[in-house]
C-alpha atoms as a PDB file:
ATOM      1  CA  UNK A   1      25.499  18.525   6.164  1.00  0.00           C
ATOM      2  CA  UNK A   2      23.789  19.532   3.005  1.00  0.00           C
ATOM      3  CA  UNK A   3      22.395  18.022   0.239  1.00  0.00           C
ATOM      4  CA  UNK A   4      26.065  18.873  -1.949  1.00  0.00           C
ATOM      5  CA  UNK A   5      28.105  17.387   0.598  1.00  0.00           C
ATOM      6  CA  UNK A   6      25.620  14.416   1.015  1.00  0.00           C
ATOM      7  CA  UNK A   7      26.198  13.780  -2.611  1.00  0.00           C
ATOM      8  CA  UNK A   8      29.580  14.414  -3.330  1.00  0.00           C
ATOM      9  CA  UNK A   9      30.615  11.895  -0.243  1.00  0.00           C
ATOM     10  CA  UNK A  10      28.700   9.338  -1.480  1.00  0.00           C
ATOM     11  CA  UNK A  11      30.458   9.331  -4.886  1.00  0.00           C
ATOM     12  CA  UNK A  12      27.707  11.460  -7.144  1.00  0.00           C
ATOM     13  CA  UNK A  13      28.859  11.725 -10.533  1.00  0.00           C
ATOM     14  CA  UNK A  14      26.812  14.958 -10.589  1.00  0.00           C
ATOM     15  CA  UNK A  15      26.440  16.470  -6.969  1.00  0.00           C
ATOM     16  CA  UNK A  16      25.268  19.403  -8.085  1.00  0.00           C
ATOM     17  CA  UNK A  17      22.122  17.959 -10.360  1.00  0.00           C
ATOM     18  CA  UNK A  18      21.537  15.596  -7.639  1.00  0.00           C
ATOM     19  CA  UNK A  19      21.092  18.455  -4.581  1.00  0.00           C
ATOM     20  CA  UNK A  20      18.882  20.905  -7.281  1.00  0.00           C
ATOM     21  CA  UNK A  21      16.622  17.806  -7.765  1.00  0.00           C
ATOM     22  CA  UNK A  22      16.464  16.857  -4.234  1.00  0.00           C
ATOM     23  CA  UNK A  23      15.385  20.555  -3.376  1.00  0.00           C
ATOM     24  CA  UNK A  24      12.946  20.981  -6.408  1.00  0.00           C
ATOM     25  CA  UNK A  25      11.198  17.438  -5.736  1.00  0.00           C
ATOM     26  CA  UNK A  26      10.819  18.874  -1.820  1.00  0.00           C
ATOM     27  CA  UNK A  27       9.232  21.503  -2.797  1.00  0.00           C
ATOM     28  CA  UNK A  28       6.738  20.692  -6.012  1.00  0.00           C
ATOM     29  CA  UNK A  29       3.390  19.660  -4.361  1.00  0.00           C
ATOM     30  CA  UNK A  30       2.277  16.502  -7.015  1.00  0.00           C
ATOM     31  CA  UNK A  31       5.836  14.922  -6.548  1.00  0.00           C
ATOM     32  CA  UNK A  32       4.990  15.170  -2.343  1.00  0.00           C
ATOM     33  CA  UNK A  33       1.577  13.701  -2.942  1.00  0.00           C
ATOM     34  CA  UNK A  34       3.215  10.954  -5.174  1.00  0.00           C
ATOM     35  CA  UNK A  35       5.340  10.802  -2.298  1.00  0.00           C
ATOM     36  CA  UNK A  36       1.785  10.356  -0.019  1.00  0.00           C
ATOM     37  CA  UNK A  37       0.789   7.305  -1.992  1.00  0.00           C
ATOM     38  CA  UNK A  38       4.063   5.537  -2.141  1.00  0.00           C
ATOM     39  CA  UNK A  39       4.291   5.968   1.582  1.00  0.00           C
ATOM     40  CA  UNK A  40       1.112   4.344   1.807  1.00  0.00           C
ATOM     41  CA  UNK A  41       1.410   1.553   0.021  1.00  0.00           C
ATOM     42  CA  UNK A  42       4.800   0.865   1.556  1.00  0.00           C
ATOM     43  CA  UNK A  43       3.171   1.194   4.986  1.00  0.00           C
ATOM     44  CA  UNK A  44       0.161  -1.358   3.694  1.00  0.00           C
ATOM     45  CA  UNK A  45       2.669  -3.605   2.828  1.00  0.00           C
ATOM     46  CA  UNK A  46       4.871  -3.894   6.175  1.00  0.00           C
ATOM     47  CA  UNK A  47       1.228  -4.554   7.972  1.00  0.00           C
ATOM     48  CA  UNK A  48       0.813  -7.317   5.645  1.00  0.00           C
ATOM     49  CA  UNK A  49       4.011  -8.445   6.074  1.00  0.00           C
ATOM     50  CA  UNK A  50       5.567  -8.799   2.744  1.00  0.00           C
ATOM     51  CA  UNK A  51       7.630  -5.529   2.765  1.00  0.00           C
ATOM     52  CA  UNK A  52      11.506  -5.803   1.109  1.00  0.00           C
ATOM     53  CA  UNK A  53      13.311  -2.299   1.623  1.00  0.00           C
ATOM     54  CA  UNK A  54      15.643  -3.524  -1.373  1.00  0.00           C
ATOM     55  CA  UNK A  55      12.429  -3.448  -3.594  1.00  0.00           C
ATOM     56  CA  UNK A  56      10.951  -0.239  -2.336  1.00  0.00           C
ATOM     57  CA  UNK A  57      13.985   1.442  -2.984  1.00  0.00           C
ATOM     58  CA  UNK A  58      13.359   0.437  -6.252  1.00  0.00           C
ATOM     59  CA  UNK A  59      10.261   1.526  -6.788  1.00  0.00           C
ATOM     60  CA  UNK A  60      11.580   5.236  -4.998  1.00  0.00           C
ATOM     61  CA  UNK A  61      14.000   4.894  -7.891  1.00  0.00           C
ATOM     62  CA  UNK A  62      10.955   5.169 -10.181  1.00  0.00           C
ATOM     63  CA  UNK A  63       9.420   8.061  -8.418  1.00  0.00           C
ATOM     64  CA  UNK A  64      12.576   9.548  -9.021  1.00  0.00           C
ATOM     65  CA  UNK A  65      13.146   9.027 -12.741  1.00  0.00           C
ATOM     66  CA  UNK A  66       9.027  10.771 -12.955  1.00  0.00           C
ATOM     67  CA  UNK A  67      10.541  13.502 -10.810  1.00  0.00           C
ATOM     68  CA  UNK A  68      13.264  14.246 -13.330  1.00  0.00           C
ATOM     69  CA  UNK A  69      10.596  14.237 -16.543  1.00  0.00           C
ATOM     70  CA  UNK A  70       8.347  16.719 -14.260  1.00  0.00           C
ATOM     71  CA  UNK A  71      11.485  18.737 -14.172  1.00  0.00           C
ATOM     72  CA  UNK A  72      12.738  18.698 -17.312  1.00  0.00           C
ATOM     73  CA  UNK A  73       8.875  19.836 -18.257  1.00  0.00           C
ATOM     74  CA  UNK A  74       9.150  22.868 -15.905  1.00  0.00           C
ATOM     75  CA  UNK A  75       9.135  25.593 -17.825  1.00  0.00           C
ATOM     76  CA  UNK A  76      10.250  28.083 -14.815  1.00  0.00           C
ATOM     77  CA  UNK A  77      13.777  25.529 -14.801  1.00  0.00           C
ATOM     78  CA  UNK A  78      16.788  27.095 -16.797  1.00  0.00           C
ATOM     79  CA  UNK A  79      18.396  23.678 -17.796  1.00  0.00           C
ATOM     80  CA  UNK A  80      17.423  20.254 -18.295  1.00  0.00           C
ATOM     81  CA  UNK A  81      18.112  16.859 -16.035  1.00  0.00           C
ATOM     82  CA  UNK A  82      19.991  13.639 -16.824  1.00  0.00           C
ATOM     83  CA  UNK A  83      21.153  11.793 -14.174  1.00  0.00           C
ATOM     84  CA  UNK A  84      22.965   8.637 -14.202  1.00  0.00           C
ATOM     85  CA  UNK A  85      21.790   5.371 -12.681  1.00  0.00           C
ATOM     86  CA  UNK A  86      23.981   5.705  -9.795  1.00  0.00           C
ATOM     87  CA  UNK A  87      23.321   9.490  -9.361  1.00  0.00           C
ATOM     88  CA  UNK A  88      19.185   8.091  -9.433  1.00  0.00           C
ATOM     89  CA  UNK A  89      19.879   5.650  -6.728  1.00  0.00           C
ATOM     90  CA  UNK A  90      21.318   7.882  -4.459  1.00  0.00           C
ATOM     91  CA  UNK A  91      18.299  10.586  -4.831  1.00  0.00           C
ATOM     92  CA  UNK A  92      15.765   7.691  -4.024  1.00  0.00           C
ATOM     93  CA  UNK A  93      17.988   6.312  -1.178  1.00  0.00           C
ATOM     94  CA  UNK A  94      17.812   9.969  -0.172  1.00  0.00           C
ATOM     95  CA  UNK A  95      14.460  10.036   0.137  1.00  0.00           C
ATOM     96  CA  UNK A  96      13.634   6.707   0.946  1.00  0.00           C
ATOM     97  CA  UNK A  97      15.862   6.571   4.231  1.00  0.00           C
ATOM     98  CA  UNK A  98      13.907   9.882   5.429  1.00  0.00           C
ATOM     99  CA  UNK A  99      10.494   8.466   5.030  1.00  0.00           C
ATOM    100  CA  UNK A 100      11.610   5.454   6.354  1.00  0.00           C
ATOM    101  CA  UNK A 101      13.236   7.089   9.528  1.00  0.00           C
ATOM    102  CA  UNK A 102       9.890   9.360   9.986  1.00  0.00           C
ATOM    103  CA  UNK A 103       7.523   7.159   9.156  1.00  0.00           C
ATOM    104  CA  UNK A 104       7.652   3.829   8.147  1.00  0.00           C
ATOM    105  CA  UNK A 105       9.871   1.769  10.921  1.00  0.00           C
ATOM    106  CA  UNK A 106       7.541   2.968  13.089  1.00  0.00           C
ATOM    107  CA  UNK A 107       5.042   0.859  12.088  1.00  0.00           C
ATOM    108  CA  UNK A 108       4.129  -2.805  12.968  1.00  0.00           C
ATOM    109  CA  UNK A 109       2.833  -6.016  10.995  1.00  0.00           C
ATOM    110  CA  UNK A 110      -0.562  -6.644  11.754  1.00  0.00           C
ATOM    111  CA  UNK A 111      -0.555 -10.280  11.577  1.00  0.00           C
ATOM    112  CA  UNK A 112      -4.539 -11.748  10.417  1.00  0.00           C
ATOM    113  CA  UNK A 113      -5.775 -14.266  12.519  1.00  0.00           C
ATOM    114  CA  UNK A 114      -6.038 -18.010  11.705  1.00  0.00           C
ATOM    115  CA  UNK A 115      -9.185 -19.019  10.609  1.00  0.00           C
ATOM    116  CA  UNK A 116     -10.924 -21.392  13.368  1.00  0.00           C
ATOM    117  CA  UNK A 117     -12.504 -23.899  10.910  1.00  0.00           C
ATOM    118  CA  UNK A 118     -10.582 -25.867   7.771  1.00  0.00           C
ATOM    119  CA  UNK A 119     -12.288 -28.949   8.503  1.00  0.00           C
ATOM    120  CA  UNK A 120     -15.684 -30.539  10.520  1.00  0.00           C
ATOM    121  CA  UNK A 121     -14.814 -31.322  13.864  1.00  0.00           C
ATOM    122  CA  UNK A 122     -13.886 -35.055  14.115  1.00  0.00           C
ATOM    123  CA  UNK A 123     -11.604 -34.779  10.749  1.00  0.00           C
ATOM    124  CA  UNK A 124      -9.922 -32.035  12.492  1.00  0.00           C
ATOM    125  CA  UNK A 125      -9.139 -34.175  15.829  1.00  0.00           C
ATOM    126  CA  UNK A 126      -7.956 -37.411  13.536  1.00  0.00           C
ATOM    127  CA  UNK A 127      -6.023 -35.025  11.262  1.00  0.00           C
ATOM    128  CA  UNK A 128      -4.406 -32.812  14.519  1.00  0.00           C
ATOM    129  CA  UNK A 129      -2.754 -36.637  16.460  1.00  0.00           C
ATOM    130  CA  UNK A 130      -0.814 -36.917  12.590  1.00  0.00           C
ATOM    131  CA  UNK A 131       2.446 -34.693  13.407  1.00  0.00           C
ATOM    132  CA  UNK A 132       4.453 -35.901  10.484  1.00  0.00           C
ATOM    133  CA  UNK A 133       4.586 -36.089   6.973  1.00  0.00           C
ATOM    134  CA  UNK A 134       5.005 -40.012   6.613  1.00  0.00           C
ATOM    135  CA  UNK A 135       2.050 -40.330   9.433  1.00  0.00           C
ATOM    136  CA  UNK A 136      -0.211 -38.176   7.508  1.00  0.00           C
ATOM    137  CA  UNK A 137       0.386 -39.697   4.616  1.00  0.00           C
ATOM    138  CA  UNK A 138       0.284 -43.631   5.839  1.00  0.00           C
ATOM    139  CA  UNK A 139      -3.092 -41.931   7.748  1.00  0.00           C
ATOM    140  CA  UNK A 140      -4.219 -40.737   4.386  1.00  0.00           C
ATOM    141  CA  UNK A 141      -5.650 -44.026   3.140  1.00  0.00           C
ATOM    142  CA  UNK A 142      -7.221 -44.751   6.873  1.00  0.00           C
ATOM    143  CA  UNK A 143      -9.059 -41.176   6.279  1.00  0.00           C
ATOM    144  CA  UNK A 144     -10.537 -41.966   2.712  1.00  0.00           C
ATOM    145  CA  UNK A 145     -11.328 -45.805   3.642  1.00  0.00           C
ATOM    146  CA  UNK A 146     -13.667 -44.957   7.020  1.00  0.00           C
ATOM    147  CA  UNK A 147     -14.894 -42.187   4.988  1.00  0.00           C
ATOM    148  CA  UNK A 148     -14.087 -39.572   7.773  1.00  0.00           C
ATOM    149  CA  UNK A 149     -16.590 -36.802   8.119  1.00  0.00           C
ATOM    150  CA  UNK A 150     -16.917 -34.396   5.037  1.00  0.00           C
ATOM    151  CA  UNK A 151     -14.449 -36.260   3.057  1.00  0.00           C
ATOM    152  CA  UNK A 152     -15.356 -39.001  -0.140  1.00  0.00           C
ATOM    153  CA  UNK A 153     -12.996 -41.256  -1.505  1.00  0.00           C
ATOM    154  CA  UNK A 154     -14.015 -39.594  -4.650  1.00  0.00           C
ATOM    155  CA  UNK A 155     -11.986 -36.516  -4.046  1.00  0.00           C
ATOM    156  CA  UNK A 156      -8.092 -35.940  -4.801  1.00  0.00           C
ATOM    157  CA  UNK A 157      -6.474 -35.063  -1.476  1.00  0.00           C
ATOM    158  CA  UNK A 158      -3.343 -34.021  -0.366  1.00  0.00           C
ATOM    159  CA  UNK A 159      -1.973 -33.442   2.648  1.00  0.00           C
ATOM    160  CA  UNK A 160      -0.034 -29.859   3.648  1.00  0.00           C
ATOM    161  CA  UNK A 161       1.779 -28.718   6.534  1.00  0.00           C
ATOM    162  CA  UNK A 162       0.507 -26.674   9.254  1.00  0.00           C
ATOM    163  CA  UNK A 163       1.305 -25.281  12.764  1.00  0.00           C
ATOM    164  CA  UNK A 164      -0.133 -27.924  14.646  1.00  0.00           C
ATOM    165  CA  UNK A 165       1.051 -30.788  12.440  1.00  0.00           C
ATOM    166  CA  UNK A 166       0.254 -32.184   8.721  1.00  0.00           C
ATOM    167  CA  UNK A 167      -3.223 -31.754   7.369  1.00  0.00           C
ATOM    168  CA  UNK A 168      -5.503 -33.183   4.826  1.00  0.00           C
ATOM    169  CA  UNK A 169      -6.547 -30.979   2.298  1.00  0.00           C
ATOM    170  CA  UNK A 170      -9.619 -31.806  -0.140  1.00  0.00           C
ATOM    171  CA  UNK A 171     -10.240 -30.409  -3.356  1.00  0.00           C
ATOM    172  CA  UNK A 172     -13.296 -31.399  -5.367  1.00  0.00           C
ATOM    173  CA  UNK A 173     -13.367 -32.407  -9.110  1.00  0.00           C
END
């Protein structure tokens, strides 16, 4: 199926404008490279984790609407682009699901590793027996009255939730 029928079945407004810009932004070398960074910073983000395909089809929407002003400044193009919204979503779910399908689901979220050390040693170990909020907090006062390791009665604290259980968290003045 071409790029027409591709269009015209998913309810283009403008098939025809659609399938000439899809073919022109294949085939115009800065719109591929802009195509090279987007890729990578898509790819950055689903290592880190924080990747939403509703938001990077967004952002293929915008590489699409620059696509159309590199057309229209062409000066080897007979005509002019304007595409609707709808018509502009479809290009950059066009292109989107391809470089998703070649590239990008492909890859896998590198997850960092925990850092080993919040707190000295024996805080840690009195901190790590308090699994829940209302221990932690009732524990709270014991912490700042025998003056645990590393931690003054002089500091705000506040306790936060972790994998292992509810931690105390000091922040100085």
């Amino acid at each position: 199926m071409g790029y027409y029928d591709y269009f015209k079945k998913k309810g283009a407004k403008q098939p025809f404008e659609c399938q000439t810009l899809a073919f022109w932004m294949e085939s115009d070398r800065p719109t591929e490279e802009a195509e090279e960074y987007i890729r990578r910073q898509y790819t950055s983000k689903i290592q880190k984790g924080t990747f939403d395909k509703k938001l990077g089809i967004k952002g293929m929407v915008n590489h699409v609407v620059r696509a159309i002003a590199g057309f229209n400044k062409d000066p080897s193009n007979e005509f002019r682009l304007s595409l609707s919204q709808h018509d502009k979503e479809l290009v950059a779910t066009l292109f989107f699901d391809y470089m998703w399908d070649e590239y990008l689901k492909k890859i896998k979220a590198v997850i960092p590793p925990k850092s080993t050390r919040r707190f000295n040693n024996e805080t840690y170990k009195f901190l790590k027996r308090c699994k829940t909020q209302p221990e932690a907090e009732r524990n709270k006062a014991q912490i700042l009255k025998n003056r645990a390791p590393g931690v003054k009665s002089s500091r705000k604290c506040r306790i936060f939730f972790s994998k292992d259980g509810y931690d105390l968290y000091v922040r100085g003045r």
